[in-house]
Protein backbone atom coordinates (compact mmCIF):
# COMPACT_ATOMS: atom_id res chain seq x y z
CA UNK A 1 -35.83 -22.07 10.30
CA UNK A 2 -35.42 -19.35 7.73
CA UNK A 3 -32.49 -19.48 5.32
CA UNK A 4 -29.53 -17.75 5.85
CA UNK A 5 -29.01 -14.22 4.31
CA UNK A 6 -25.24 -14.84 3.91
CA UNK A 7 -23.10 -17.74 2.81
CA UNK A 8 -20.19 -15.77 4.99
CA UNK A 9 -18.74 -12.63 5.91
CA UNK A 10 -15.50 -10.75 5.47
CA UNK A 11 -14.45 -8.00 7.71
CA UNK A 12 -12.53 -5.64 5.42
CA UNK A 13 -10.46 -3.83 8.27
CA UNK A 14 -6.13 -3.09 8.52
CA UNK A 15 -3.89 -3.32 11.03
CA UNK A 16 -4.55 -1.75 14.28
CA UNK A 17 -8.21 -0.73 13.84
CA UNK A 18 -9.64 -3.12 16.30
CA UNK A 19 -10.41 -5.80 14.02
CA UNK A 20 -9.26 -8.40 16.72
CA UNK A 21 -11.44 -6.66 19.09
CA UNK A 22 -14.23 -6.53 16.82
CA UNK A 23 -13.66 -10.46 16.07
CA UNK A 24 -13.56 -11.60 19.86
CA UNK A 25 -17.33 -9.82 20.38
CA UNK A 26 -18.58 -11.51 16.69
CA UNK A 27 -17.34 -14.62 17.69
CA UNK A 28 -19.93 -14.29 21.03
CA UNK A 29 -22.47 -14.83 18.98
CA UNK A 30 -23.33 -18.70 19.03
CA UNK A 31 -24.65 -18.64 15.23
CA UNK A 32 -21.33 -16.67 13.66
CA UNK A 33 -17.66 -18.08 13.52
CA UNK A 34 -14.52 -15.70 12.21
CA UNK A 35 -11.68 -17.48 11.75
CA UNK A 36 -9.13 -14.56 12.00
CA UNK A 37 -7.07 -13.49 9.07
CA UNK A 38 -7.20 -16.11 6.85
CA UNK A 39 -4.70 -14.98 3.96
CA UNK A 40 -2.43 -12.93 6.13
CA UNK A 41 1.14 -13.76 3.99
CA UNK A 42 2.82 -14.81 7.26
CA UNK A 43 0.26 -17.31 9.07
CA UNK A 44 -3.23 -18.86 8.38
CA UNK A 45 -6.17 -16.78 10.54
CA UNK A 46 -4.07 -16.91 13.77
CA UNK A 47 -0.47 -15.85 14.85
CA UNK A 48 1.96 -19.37 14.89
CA UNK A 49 -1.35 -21.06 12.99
CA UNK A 50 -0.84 -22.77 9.32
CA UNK A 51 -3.38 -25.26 9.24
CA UNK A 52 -6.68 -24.75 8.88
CA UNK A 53 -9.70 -27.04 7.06
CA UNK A 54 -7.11 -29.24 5.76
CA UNK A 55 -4.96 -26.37 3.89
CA UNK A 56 -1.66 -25.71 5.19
CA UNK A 57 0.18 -22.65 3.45
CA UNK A 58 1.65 -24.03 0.57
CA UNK A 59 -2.06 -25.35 -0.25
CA UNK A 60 -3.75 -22.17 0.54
CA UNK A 61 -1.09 -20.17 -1.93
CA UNK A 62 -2.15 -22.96 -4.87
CA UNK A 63 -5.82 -22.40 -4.09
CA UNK A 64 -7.03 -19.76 -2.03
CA UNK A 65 -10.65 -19.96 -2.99
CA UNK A 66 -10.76 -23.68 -2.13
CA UNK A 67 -9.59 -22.77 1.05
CA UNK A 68 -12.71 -20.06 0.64
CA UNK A 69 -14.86 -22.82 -0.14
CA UNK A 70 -13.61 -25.00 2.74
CA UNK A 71 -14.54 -21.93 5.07
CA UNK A 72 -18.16 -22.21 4.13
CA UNK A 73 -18.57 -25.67 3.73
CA UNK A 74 -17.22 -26.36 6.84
CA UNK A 75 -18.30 -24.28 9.62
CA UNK A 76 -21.65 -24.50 11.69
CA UNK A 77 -23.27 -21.32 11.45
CA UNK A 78 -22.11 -17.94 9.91
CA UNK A 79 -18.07 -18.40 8.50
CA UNK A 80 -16.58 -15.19 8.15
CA UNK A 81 -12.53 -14.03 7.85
CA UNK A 82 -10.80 -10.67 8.62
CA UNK A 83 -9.19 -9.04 5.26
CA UNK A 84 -6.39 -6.48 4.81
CA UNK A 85 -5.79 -4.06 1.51
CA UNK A 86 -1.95 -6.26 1.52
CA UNK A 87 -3.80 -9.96 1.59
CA UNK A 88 -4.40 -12.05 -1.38
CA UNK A 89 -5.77 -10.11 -4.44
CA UNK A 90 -7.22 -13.48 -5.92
CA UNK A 91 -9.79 -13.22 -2.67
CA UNK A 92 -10.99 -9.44 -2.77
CA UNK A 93 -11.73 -10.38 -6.45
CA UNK A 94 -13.67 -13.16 -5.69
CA UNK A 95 -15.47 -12.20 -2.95
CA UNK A 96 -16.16 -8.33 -3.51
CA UNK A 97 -18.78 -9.17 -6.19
CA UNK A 98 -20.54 -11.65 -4.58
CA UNK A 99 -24.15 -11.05 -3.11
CA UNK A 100 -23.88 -13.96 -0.94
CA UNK A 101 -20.96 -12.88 1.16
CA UNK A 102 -21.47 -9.98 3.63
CA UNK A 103 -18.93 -6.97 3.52
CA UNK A 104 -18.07 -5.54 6.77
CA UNK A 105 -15.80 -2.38 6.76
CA UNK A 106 -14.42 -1.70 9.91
CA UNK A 107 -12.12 2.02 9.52
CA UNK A 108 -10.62 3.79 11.96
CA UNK A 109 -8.40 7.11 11.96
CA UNK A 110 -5.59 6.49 9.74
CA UNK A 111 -3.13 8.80 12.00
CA UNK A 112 -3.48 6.81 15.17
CA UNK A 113 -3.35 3.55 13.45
CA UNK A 114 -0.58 4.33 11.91
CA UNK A 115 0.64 5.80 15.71
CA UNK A 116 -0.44 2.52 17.32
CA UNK A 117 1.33 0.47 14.85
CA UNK A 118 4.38 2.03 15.11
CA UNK A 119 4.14 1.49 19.11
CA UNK A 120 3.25 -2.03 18.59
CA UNK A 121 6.24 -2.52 16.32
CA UNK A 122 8.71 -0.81 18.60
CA UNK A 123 7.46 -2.33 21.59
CA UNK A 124 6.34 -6.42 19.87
CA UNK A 125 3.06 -6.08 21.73
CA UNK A 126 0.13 -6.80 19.48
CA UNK A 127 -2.22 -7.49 21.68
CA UNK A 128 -2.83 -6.92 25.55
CA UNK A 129 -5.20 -9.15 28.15
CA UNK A 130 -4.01 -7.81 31.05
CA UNK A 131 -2.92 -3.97 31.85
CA UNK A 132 -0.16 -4.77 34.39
CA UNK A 133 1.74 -5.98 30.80
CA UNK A 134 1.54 -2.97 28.99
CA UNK A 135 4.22 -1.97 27.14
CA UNK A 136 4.56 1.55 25.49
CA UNK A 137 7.38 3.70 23.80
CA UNK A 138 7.31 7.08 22.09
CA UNK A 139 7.86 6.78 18.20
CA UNK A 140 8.77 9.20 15.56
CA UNK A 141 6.71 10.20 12.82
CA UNK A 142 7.50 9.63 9.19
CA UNK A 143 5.73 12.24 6.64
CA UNK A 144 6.53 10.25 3.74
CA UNK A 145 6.07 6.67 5.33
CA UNK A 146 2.87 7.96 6.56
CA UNK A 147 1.86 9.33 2.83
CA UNK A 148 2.87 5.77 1.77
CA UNK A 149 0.09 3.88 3.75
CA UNK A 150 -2.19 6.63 3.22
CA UNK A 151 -1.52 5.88 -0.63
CA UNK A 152 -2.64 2.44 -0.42
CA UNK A 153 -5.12 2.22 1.95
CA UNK A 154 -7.12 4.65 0.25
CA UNK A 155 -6.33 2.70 -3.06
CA UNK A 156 -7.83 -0.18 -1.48
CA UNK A 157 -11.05 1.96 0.04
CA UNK A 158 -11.70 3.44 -3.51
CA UNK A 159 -11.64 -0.36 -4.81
CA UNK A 160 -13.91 -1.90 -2.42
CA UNK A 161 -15.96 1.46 -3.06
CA UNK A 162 -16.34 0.70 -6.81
CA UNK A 163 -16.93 -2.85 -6.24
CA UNK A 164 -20.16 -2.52 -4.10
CA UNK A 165 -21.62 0.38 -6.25
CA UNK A 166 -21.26 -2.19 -9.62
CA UNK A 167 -22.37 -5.02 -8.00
CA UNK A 168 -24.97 -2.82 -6.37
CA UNK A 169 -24.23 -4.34 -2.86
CA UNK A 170 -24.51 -2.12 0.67
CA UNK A 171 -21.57 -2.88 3.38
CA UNK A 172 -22.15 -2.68 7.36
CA UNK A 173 -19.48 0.13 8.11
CA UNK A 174 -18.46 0.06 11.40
CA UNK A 175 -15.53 2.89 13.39
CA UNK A 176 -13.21 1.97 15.87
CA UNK A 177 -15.08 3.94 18.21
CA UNK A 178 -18.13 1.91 17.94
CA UNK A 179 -16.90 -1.36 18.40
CA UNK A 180 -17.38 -1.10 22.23
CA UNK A 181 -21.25 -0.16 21.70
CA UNK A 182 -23.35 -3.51 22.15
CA UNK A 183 -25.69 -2.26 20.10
CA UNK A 184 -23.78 -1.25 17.39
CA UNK A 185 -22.85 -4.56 17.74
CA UNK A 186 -25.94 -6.04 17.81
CA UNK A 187 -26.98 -4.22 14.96
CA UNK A 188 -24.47 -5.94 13.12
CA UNK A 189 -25.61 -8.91 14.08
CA UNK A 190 -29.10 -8.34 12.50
CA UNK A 191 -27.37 -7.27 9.32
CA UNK A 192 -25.57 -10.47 9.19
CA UNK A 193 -28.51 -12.61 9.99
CA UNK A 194 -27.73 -13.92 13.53
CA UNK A 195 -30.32 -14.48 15.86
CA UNK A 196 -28.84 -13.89 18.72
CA UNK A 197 -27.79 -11.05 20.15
CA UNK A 198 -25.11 -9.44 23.01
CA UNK A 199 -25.93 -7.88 26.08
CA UNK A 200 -21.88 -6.74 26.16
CA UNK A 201 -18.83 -6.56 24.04
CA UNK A 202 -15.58 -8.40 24.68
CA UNK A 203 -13.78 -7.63 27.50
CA UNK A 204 -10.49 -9.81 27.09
CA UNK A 205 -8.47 -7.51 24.75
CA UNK A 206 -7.43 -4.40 26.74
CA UNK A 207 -7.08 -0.98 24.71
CA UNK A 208 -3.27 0.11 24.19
CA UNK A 209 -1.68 3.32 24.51
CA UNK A 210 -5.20 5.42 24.81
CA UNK A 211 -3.11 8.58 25.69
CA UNK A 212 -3.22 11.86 23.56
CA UNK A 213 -0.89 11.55 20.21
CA UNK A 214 1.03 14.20 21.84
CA UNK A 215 2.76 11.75 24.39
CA UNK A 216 2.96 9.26 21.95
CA UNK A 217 4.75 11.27 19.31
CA UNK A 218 8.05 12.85 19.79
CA UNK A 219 8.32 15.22 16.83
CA UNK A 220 5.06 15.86 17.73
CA UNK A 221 4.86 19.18 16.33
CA UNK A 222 7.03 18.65 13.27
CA UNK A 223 4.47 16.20 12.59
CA UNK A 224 1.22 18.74 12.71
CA UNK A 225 3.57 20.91 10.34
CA UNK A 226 3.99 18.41 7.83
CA UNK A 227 -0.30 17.25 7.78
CA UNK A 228 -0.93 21.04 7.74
CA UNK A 229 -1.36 19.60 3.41
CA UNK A 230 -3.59 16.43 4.26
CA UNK A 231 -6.50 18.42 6.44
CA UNK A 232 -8.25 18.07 3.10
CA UNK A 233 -8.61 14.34 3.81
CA UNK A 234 -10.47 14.60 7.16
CA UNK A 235 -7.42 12.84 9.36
CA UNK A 236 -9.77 13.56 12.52
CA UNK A 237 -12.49 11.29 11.34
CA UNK A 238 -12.29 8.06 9.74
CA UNK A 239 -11.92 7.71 5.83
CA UNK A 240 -14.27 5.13 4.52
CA UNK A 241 -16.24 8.45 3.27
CA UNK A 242 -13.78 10.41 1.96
CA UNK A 243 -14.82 11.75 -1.78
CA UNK A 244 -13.13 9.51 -4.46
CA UNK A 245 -10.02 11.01 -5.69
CA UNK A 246 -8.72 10.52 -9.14
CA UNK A 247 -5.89 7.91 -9.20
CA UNK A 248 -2.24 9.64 -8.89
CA UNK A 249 -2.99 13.53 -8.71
CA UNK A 250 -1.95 13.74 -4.81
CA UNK A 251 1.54 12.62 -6.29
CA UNK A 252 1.50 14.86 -8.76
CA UNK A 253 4.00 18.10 -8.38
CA UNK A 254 3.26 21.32 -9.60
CA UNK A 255 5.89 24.69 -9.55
CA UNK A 256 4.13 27.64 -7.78
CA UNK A 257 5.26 30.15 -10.28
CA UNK A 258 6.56 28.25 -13.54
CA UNK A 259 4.05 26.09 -15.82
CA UNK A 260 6.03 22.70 -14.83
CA UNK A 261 4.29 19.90 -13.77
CA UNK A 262 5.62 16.72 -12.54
CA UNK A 263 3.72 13.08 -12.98
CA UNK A 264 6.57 10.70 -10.61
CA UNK A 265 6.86 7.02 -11.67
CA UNK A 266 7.25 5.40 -8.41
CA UNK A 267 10.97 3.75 -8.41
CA UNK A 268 11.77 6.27 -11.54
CA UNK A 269 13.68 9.23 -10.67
CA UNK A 270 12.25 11.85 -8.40
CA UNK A 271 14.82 13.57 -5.86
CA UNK A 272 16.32 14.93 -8.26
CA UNK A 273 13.93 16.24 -10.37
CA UNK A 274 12.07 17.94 -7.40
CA UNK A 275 15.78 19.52 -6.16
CA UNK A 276 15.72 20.83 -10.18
CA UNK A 277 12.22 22.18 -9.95
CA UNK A 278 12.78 23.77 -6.48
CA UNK A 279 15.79 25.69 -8.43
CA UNK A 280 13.85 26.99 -10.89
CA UNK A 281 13.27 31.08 -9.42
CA UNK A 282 14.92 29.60 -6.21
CA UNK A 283 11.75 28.76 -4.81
CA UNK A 284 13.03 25.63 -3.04
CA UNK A 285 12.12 22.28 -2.68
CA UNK A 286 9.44 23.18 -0.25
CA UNK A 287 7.34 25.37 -2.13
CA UNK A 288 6.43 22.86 -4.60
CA UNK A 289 2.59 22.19 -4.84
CA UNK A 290 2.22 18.73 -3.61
CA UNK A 291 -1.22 16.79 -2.33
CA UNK A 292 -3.41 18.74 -4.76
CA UNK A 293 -7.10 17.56 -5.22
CA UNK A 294 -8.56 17.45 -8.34
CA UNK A 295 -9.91 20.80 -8.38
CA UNK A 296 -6.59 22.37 -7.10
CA UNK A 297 -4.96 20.74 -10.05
CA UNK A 298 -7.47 22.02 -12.61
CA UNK A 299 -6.97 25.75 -10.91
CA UNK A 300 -2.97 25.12 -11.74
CA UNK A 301 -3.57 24.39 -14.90
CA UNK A 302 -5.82 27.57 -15.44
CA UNK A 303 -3.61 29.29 -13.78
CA UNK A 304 -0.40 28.57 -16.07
CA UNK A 305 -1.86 28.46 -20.13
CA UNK A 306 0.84 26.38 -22.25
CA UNK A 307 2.20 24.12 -18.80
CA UNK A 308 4.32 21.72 -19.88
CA UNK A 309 3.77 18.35 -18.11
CA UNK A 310 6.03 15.20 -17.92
CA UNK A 311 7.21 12.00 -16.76
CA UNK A 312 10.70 10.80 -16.29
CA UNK A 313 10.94 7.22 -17.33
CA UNK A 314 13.58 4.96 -16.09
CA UNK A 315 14.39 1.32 -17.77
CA UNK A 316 12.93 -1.81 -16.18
CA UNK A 317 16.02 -3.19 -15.03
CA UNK A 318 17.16 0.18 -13.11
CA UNK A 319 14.11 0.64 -12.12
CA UNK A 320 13.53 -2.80 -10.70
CA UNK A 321 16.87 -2.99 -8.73
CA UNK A 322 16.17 0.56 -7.56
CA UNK A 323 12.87 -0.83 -5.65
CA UNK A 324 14.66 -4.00 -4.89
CA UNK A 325 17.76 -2.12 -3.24
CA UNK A 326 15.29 0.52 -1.49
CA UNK A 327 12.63 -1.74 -0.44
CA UNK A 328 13.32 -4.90 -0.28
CA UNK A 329 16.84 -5.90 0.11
CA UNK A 330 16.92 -3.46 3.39
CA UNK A 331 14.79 -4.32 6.80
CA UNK A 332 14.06 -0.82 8.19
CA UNK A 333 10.84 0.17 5.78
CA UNK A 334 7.88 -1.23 8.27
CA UNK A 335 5.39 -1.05 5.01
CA UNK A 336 7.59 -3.29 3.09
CA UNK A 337 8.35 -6.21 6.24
CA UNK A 338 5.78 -8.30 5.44
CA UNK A 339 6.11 -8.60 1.49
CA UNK A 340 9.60 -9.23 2.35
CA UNK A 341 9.12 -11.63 4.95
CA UNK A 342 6.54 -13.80 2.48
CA UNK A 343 9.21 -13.47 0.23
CA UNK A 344 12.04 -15.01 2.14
CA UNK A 345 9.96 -17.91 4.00
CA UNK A 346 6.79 -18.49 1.07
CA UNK A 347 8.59 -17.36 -2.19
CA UNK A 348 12.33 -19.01 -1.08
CA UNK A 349 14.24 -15.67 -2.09
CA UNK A 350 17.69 -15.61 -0.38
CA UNK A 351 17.44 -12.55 1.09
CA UNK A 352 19.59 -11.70 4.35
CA UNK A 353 17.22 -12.14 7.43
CA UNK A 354 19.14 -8.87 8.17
CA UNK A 355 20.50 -5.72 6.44
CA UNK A 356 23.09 -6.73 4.55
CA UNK A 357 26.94 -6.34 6.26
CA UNK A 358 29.87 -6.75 4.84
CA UNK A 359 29.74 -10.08 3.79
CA UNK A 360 27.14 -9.59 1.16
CA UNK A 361 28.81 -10.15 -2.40
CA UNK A 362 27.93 -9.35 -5.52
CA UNK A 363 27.48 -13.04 -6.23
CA UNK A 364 24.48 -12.81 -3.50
CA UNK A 365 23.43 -9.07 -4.80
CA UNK A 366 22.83 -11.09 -8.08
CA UNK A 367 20.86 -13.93 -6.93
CA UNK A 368 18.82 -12.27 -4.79
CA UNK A 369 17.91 -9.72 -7.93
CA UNK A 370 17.22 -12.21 -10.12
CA UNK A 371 15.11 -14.09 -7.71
CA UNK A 372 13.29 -11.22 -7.06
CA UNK A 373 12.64 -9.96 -11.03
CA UNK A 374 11.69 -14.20 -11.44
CA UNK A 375 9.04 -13.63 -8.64
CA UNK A 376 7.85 -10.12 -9.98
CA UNK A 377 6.35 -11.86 -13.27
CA UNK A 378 3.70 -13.81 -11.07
CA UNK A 379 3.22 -11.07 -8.75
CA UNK A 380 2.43 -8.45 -12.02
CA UNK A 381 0.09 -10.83 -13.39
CA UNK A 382 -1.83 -11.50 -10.03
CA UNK A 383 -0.92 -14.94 -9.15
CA UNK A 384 0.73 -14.65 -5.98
CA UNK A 385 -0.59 -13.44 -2.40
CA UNK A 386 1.77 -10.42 -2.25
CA UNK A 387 0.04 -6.86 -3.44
CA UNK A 388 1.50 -5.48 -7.02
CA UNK A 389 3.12 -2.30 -4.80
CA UNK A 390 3.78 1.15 -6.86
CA UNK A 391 7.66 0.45 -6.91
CA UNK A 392 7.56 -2.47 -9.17
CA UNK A 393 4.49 -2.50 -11.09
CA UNK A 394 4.62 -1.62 -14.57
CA UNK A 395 5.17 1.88 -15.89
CA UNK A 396 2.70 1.36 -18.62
CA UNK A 397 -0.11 0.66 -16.30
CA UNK A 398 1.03 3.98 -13.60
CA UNK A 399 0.31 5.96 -16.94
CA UNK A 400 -2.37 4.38 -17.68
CA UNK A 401 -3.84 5.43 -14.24
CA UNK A 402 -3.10 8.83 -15.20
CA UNK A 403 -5.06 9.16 -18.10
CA UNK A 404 -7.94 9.19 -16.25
CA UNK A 405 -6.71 12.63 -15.29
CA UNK A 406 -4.29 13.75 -17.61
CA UNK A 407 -1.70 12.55 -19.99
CA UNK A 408 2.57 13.95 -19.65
CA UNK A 409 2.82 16.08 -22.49
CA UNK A 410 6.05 14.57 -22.52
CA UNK A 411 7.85 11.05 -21.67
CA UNK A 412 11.63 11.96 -20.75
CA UNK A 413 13.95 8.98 -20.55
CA UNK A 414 16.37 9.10 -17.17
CA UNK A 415 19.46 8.93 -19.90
CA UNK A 416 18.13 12.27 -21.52
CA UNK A 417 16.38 13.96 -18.69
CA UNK A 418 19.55 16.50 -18.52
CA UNK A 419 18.81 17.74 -21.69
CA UNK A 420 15.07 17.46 -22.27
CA UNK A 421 14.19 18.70 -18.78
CA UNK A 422 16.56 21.67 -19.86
CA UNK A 423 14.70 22.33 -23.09
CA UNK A 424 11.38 21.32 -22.00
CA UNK A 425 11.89 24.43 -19.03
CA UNK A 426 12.66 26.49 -21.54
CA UNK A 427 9.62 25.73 -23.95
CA UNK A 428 7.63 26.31 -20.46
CA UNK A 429 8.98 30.22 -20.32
CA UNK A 430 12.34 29.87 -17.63
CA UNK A 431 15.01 31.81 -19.37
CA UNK A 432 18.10 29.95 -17.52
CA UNK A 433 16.98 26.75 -16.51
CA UNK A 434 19.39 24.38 -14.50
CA UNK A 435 20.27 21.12 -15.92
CA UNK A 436 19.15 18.10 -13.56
CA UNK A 437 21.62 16.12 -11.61
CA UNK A 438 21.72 12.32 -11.67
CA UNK A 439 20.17 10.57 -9.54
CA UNK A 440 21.81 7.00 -8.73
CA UNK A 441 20.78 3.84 -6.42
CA UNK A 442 21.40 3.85 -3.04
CA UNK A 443 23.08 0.25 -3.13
CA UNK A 444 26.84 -0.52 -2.37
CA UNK A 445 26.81 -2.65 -5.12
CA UNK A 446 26.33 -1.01 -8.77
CA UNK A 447 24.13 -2.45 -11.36
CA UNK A 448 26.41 -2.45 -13.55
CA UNK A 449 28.62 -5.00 -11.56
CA UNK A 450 25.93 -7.51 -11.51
CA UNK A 451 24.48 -7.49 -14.97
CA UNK A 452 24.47 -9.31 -17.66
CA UNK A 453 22.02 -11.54 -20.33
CA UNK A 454 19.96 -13.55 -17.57
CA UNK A 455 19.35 -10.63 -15.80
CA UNK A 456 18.11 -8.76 -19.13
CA UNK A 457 16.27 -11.45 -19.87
CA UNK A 458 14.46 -12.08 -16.18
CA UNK A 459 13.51 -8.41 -16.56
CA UNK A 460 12.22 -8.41 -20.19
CA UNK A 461 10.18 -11.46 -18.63
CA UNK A 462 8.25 -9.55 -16.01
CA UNK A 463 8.51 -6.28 -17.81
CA UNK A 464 7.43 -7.02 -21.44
CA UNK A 465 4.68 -5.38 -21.40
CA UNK A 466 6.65 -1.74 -20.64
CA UNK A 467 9.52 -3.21 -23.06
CA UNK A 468 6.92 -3.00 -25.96
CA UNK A 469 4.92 0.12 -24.96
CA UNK A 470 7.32 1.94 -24.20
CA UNK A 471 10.50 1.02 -26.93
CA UNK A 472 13.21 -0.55 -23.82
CA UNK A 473 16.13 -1.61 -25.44
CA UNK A 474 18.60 -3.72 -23.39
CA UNK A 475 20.16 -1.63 -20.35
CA UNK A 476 23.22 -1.65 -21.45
CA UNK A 477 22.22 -0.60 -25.16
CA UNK A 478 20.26 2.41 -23.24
């Protein structure tokens, strides 16, 4: 018998793209094994599963490659595992460069994944066996939630991307629409070294909801309106193609008519400075240039000689509770459910299992913040299972991602940004500029009543690295 090609396989897919589908047919093949989502934050390869190969959850979060090397020690035949862009960072590291584990992308139109997930979310079905228990609903569609995933799925893409091309690897890709094609399938089955072959796919999982988006969607409509921006990114086919884009510009905001142009921090302030630019001329919010490519940003900046470009910072301990009160501490952001479940059950934060009513106190407020910053300075330095989101990873390193574009001409902290946005309109050619409102924390408790030394000092912990790049002073010194 020849020797195997492949130590194991991961299928690089996300939520709603058929992965389970795709799974059930693999695991048809005598020769090949996947064991389901392996380093999913909330259960081990199955739903309600937390054991497997010996490693229960706390084990796996200790050592996540021995559970790796468990995998392929232990399984007759072919191991492989199902991985998502908000798993375990310590696996994609370990397994993206390595030769002797197959990489399996599985993509699928972000737009009706996102659709489907929002069904399966409203209605708790996940999967379906038999059609007499469908369950549907109509959902509503969320521009920025949707530019959110986009954000880091495409993040993720462009990694895996990279990672091949250095390592000098080639990846089965596989769509969503060709997971029902047996010889697709098959094909894949050559590619991973299997012998055997299918003569059909799986037929226990049933497809859910395969009506048009337009019964599916109720602001249907106001939804085409607001993707009339992203057609650039090919939302009618699937994106493991798409062109690499330079890290940050599609955040980037540029005024039509005035040489300003905006670099967000995510978790800094932004509301307000995009109601300031929209005021400039009275062009409005809405006319701001937003989504640019690369090449739309370099015809800006022909376009306006002397822009003036800049970056509001905010300090790490605003900046942190901001994400914490907008992100975390609430339950209605679906991207954020997950970290925050692996947070209350894996991480032991005491977060509410619910919003918070009315008899959350400050004294819980506090805890809960400090537990959070306390987690944040494993998370930042890649030790924990939880992705390092935009909202709370460092500043330093969001500029740093920028450079590879372009550098703020200036760095505006949110204490002067009245001022310096003021002048720094002016030096751009606006006669009158307006002077920026605040913009505060949507929390019912103020930082301000929970603060004090340990929380400086659980911040400067996680944060030292902006701290000493960028000058932070205590917050109340600011």
């Amino acid at each position: 018998m020849a020797a195997r090609r492949f130590d194991a396989f991961v299928l690089f897919a996300e939520m709603r793209t058929g992965s389970n589908y795709l799974e059930e047919s693999l695991n048809a093949l005598p020769d090949v094994t996947c064991h389901g989502e392996v380093y999913n934050p909330t259960f081990l390869g199955h739903h309600n599963r937390f054991e497997l190969f010996g490693f229960d959850m706390d084990r796996r979060e200790r050592d996540p490659i021995g559970l790796l090397d468990a995998i392929i020690a232990q399984t007759e035949g072919l191991p492989g595992f199902r991985l998502f862009h908000d798993h375990d960072d310590r696996v994609v590291e370990r397994v993206l460069p390595d030769p002797r584990i197959a990489k399996v992308i599985l993509t699928r139109n972000p737009l009706d994944s996102y659709v489907s997930r929002k069904i399966a979310s409203e209605t708790g079905q996940w999967r379906l066996t038999d059609a007499r228990h469908l369950k549907t609903a109509r959902i509503r569609f969320d521009l920025a939630e949707f530019n959110d995933l986009m954000d880091q799925l495409m993040g993720f893409q462009r990694h895996l991307r990279r990672g091949l091309q250095l390592s000098g690897q080639a990846a089965f890709h596989i769509r969503y629409e060709d997971i029902n094609d047996p010889e697709v399938l098959n094909g894949l089955a050559a590619f991973l070294g299997s012998e055997a072959r299918v003569e059909a796919t799986s037929t226990k999982l049933k497809k859910q909801n395969p009506e048009d988006l337009s019964q599916k969607v109720e602001n249907y409509e106001e939804m085409l309106v607001g993707l009339r921006d992203l057609d650039r990114f090919g939302l009618s086919v699937t994106q493991e193609y798409e062109p690499p884009r330079p890290a940050g510009v599609p955040g980037f905001v540029a005024h039509p008519e005035v040489g300003l142009l905006f670099l967000p921090l995510k978790g800094a302030p932004e509301a307000a400075i995009l109601d300031w630019m929209g005021a400039i001329g009275g062009v409005g919010r809405d006319a701001l240039l937003r989504k640019m490519s690369q090449k739309d940003l370099r015809q800006w900046m022909k376009d306006h000689p002397g822009y003036r470009s800049f970056s509001v910072l905010r300090h790490p301990v605003a900046r942190a509770y901001n994400s914490f009160c907008r992100f975390i501490l609430p339950t209605d952001r679906p991207i954020y459910e997950e970290p925050r479940k692996v947070m209350r059950q894996r991480y032991k934060l005491p977060l509410p299992a619910k919003a918070p009513g009315t008899d959350w106190t400050e004294e819980m407020q506090k805890a809960a913040f400090l537990a959070f910053l306390a987690f944040l300075k494993p998370n930042l330095a890649g030790q924990t299972s939880i992705r390092v989101d935009t909202a709370w990873t460092t500043q330093s390193a969001i500029l740093q991602g920028m450079a590879n574009v372009t550098l703020p001409h200036a760095l505006i902290r949110e204490e002067e940004m009245q001022a310096a946005l003021h002048d720094l309109a002016r030096a751009a050619g606006v006669t009158d500029p307006p002077h920026p409102k605040p913009e505060g924390i949507p929390t019912p408790i103020a930082l301000d009543a929970i603060y004090d030394g340990t929380v400086e000092k659980a911040a400067l912990d996680a944060y030292r690295r902006d701290y000493l790049n960028l000058g932070f002073q205590r917050w109340n010194e600011a």
